[in-house]
PDB file of N, CA and C in Angstrom:
ATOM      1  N   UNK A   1      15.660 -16.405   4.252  1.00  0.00           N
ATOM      2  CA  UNK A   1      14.484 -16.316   3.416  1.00  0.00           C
ATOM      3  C   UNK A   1      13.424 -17.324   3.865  1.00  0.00           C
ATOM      4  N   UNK A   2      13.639 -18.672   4.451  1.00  0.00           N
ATOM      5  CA  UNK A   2      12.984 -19.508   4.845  1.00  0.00           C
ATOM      6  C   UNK A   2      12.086 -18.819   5.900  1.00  0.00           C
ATOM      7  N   UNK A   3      12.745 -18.141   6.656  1.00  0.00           N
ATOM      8  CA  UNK A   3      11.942 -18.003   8.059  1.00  0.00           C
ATOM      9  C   UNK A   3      11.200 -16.949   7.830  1.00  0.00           C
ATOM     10  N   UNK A   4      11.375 -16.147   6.564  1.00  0.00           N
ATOM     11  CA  UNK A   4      10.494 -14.537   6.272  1.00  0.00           C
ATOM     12  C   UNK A   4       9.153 -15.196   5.780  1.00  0.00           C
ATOM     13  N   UNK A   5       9.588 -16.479   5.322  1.00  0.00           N
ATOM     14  CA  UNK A   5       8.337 -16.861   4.598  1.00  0.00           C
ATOM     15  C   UNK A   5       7.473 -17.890   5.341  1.00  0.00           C
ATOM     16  N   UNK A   6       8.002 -17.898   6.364  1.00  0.00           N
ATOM     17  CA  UNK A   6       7.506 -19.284   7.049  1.00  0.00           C
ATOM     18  C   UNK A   6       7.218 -18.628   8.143  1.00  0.00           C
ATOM     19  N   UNK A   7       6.249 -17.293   8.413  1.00  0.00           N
ATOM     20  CA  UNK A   7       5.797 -16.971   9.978  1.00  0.00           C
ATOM     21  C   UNK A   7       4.647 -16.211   9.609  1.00  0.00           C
ATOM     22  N   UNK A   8       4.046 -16.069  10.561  1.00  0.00           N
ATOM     23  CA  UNK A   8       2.533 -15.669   9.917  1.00  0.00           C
ATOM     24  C   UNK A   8       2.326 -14.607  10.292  1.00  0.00           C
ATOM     25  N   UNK A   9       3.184 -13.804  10.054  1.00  0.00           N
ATOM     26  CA  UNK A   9       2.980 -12.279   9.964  1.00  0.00           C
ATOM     27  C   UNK A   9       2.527 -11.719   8.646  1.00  0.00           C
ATOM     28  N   UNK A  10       3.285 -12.126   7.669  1.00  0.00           N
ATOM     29  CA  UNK A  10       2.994 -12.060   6.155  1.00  0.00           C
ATOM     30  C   UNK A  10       1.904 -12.283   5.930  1.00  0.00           C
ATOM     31  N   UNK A  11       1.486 -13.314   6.263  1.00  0.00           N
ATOM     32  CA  UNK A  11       0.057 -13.708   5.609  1.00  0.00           C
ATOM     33  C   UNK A  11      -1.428 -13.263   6.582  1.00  0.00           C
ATOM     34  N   UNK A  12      -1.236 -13.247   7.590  1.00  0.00           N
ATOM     35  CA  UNK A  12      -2.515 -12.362   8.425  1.00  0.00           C
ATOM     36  C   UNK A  12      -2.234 -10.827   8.095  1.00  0.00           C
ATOM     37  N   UNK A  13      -1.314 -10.335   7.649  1.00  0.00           N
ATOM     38  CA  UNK A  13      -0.996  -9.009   7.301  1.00  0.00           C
ATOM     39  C   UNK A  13      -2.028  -9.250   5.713  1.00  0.00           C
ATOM     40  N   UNK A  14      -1.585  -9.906   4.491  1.00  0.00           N
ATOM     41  CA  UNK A  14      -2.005  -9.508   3.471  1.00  0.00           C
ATOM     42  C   UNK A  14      -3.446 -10.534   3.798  1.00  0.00           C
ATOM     43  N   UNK A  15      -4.002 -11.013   4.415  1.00  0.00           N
ATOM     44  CA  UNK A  15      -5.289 -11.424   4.693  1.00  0.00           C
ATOM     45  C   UNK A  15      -6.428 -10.228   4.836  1.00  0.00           C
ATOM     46  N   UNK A  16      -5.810  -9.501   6.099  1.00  0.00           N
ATOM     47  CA  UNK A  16      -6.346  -8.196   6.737  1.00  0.00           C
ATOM     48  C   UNK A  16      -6.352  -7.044   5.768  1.00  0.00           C
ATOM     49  N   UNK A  17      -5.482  -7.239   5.447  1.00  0.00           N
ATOM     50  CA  UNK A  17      -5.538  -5.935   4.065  1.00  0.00           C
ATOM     51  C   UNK A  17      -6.525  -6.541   3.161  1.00  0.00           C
ATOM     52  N   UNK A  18      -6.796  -7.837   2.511  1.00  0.00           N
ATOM     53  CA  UNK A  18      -7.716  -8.136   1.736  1.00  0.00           C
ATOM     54  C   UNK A  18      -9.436  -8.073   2.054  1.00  0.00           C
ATOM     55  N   UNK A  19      -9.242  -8.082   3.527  1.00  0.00           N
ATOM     56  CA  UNK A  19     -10.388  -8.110   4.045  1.00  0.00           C
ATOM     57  C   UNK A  19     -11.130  -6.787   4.163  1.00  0.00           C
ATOM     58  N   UNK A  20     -10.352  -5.689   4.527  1.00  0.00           N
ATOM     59  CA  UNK A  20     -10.466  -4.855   4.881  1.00  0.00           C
ATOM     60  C   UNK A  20     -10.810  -3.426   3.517  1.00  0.00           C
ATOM     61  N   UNK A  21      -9.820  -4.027   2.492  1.00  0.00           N
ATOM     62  CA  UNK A  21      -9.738  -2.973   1.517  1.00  0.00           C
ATOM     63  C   UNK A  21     -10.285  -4.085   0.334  1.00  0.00           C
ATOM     64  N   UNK A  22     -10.376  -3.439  -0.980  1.00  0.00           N
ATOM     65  CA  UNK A  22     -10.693  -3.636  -2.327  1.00  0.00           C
ATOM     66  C   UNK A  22      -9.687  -4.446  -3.079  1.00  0.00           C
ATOM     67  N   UNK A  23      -8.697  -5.126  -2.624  1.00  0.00           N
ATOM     68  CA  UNK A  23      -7.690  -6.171  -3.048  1.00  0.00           C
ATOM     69  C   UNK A  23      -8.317  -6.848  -3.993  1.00  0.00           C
ATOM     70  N   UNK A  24      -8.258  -7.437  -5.262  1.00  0.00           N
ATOM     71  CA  UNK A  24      -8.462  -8.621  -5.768  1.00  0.00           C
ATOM     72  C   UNK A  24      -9.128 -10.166  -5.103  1.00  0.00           C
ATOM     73  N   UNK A  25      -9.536 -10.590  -5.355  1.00  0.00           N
ATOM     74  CA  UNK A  25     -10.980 -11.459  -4.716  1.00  0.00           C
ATOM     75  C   UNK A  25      -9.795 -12.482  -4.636  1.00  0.00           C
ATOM     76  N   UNK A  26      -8.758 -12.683  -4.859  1.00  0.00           N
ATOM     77  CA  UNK A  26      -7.970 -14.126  -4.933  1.00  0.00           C
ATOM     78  C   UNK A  26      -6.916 -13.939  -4.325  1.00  0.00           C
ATOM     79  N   UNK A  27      -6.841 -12.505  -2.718  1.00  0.00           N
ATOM     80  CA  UNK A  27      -5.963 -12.336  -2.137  1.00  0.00           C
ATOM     81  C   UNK A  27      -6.044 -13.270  -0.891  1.00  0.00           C
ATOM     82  N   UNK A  28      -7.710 -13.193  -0.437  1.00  0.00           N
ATOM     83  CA  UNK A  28      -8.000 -13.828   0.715  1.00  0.00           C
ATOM     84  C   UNK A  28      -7.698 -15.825   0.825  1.00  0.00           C
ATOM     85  N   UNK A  29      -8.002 -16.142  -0.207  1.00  0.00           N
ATOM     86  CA  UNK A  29      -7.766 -17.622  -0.261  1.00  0.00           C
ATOM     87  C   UNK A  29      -6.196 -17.661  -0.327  1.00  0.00           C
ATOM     88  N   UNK A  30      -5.352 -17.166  -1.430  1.00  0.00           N
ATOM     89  CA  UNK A  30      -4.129 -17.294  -1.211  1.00  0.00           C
ATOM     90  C   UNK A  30      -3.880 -17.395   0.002  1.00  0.00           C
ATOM     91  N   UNK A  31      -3.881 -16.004   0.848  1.00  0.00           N
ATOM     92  CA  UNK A  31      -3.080 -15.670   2.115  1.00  0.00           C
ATOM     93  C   UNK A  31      -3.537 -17.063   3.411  1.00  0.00           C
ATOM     94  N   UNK A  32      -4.901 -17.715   3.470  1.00  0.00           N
ATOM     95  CA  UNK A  32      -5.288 -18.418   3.921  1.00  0.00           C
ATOM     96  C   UNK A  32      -4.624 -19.883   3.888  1.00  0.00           C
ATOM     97  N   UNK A  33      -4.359 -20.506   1.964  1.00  0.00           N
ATOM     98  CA  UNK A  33      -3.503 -21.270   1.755  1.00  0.00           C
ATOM     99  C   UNK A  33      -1.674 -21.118   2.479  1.00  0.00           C
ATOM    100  N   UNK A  34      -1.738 -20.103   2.421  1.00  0.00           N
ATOM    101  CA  UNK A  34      -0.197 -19.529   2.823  1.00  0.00           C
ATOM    102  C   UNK A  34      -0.312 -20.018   4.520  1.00  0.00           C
ATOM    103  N   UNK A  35      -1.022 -19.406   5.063  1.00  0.00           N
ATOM    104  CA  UNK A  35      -1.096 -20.047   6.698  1.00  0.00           C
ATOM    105  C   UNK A  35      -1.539 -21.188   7.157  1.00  0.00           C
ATOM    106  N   UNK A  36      -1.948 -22.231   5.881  1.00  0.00           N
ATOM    107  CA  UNK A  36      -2.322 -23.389   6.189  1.00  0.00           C
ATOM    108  C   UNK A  36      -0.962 -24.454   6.050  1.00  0.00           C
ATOM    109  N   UNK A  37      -0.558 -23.580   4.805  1.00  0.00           N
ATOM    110  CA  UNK A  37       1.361 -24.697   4.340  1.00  0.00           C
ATOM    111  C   UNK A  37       1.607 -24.501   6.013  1.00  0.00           C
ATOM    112  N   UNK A  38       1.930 -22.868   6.225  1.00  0.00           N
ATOM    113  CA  UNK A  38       2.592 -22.839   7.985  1.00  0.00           C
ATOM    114  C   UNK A  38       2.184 -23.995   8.569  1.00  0.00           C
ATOM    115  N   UNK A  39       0.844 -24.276   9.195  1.00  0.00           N
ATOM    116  CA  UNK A  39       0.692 -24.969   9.970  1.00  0.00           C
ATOM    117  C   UNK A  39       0.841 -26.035   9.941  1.00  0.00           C
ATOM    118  N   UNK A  40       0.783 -26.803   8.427  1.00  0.00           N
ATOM    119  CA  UNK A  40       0.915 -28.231   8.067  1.00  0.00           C
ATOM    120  C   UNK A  40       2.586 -28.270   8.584  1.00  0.00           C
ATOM    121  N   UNK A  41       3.598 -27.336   7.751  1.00  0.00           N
ATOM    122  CA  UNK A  41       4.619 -27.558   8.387  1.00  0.00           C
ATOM    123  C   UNK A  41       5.197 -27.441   9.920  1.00  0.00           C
ATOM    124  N   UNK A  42       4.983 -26.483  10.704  1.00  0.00           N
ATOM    125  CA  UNK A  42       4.670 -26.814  11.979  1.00  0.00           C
ATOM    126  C   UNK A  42       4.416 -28.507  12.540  1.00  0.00           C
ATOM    127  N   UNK A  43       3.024 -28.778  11.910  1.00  0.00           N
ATOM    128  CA  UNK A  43       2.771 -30.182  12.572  1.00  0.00           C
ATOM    129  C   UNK A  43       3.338 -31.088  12.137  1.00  0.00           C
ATOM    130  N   UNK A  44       4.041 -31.112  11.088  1.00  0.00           N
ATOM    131  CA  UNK A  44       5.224 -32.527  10.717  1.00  0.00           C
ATOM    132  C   UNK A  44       6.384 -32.039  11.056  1.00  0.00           C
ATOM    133  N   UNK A  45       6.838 -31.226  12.380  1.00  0.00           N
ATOM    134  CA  UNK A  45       8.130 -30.861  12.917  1.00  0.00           C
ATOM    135  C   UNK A  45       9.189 -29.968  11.805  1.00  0.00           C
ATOM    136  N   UNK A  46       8.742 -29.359  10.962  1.00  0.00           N
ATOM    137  CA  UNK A  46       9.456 -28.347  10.188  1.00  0.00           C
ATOM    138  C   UNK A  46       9.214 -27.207  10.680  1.00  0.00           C
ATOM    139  N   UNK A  47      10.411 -26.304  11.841  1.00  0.00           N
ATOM    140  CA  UNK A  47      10.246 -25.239  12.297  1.00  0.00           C
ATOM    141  C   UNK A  47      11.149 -24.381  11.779  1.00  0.00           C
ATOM    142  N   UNK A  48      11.209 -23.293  12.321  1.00  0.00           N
ATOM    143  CA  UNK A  48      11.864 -22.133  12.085  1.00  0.00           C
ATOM    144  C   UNK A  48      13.187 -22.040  12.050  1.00  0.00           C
ATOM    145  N   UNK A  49      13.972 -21.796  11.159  1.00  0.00           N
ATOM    146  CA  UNK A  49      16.079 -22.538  10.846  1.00  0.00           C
ATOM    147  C   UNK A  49      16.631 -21.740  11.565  1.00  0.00           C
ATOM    148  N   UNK A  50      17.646 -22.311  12.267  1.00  0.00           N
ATOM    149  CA  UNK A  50      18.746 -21.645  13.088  1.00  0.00           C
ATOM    150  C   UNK A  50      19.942 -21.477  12.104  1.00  0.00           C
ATOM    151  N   UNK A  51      20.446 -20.464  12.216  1.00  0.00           N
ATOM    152  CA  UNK A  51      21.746 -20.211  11.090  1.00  0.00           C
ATOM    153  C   UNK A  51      22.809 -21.398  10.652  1.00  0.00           C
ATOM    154  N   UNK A  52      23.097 -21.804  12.055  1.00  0.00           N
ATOM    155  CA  UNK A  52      24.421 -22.746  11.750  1.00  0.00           C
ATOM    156  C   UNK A  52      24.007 -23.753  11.524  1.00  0.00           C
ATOM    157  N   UNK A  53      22.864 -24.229  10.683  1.00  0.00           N
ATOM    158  CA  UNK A  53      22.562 -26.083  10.672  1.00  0.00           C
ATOM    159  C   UNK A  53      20.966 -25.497  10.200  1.00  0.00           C
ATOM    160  N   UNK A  54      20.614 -25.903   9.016  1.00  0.00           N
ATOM    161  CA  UNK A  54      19.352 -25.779   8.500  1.00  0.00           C
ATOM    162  C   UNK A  54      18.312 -26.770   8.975  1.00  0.00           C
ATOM    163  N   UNK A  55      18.836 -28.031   9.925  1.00  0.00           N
ATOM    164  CA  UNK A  55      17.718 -28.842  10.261  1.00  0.00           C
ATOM    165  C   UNK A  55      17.397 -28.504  11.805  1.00  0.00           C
ATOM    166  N   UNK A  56      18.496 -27.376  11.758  1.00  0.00           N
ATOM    167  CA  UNK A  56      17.957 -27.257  13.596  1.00  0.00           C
ATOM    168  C   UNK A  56      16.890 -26.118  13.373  1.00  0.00           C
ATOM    169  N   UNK A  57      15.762 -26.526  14.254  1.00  0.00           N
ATOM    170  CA  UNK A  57      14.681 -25.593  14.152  1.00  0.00           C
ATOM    171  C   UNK A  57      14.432 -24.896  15.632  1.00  0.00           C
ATOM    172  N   UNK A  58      13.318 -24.264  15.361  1.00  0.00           N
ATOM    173  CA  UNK A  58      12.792 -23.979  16.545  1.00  0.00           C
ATOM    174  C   UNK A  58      12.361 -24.806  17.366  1.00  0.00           C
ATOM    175  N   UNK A  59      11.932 -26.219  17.065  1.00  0.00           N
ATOM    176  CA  UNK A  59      11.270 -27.200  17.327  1.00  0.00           C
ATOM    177  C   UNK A  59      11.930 -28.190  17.503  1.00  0.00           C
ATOM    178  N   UNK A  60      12.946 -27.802  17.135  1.00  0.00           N
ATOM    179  CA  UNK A  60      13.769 -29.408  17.504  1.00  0.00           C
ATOM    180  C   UNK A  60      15.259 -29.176  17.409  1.00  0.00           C
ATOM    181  N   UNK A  61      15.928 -29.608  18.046  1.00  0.00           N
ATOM    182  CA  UNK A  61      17.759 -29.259  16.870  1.00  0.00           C
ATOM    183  C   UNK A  61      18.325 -30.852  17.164  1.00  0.00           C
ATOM    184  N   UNK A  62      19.229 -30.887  15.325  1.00  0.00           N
ATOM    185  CA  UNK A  62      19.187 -32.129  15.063  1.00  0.00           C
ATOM    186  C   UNK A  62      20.062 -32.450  15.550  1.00  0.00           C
TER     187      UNK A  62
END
């Protein structure tokens, strides 16, 4: 569940749909906030979890 929520497919997906179609006016900032957590986490070394050990990431293994 970590990693469904932590890649930015989700959120440039419901960005583009907000942009594009008649979505609710408070889709585009969400989805924006949503890819900004990504990146903040990214840059303080919180990457993407490997099954056997939740601190091993993409970015690092502990």
């Amino acid at each position: 569940m970590y990693n469904a929520g932590h890649t930015y497919l989700l959120p440039l997906a419901i960005f583009a749909l907000g942009h594009i179609s008649a979505f609710p006016s408070w889709i585009i900032p969400v989805s924006l906030i949503w890819i900004a957590h990504i990146g903040m986490d990214r840059f303080f070394g919180f990457g993407l979890k490997y099954p056997e050990k939740f601190s091993n990431t993409h970015l690092h293994r502990a």
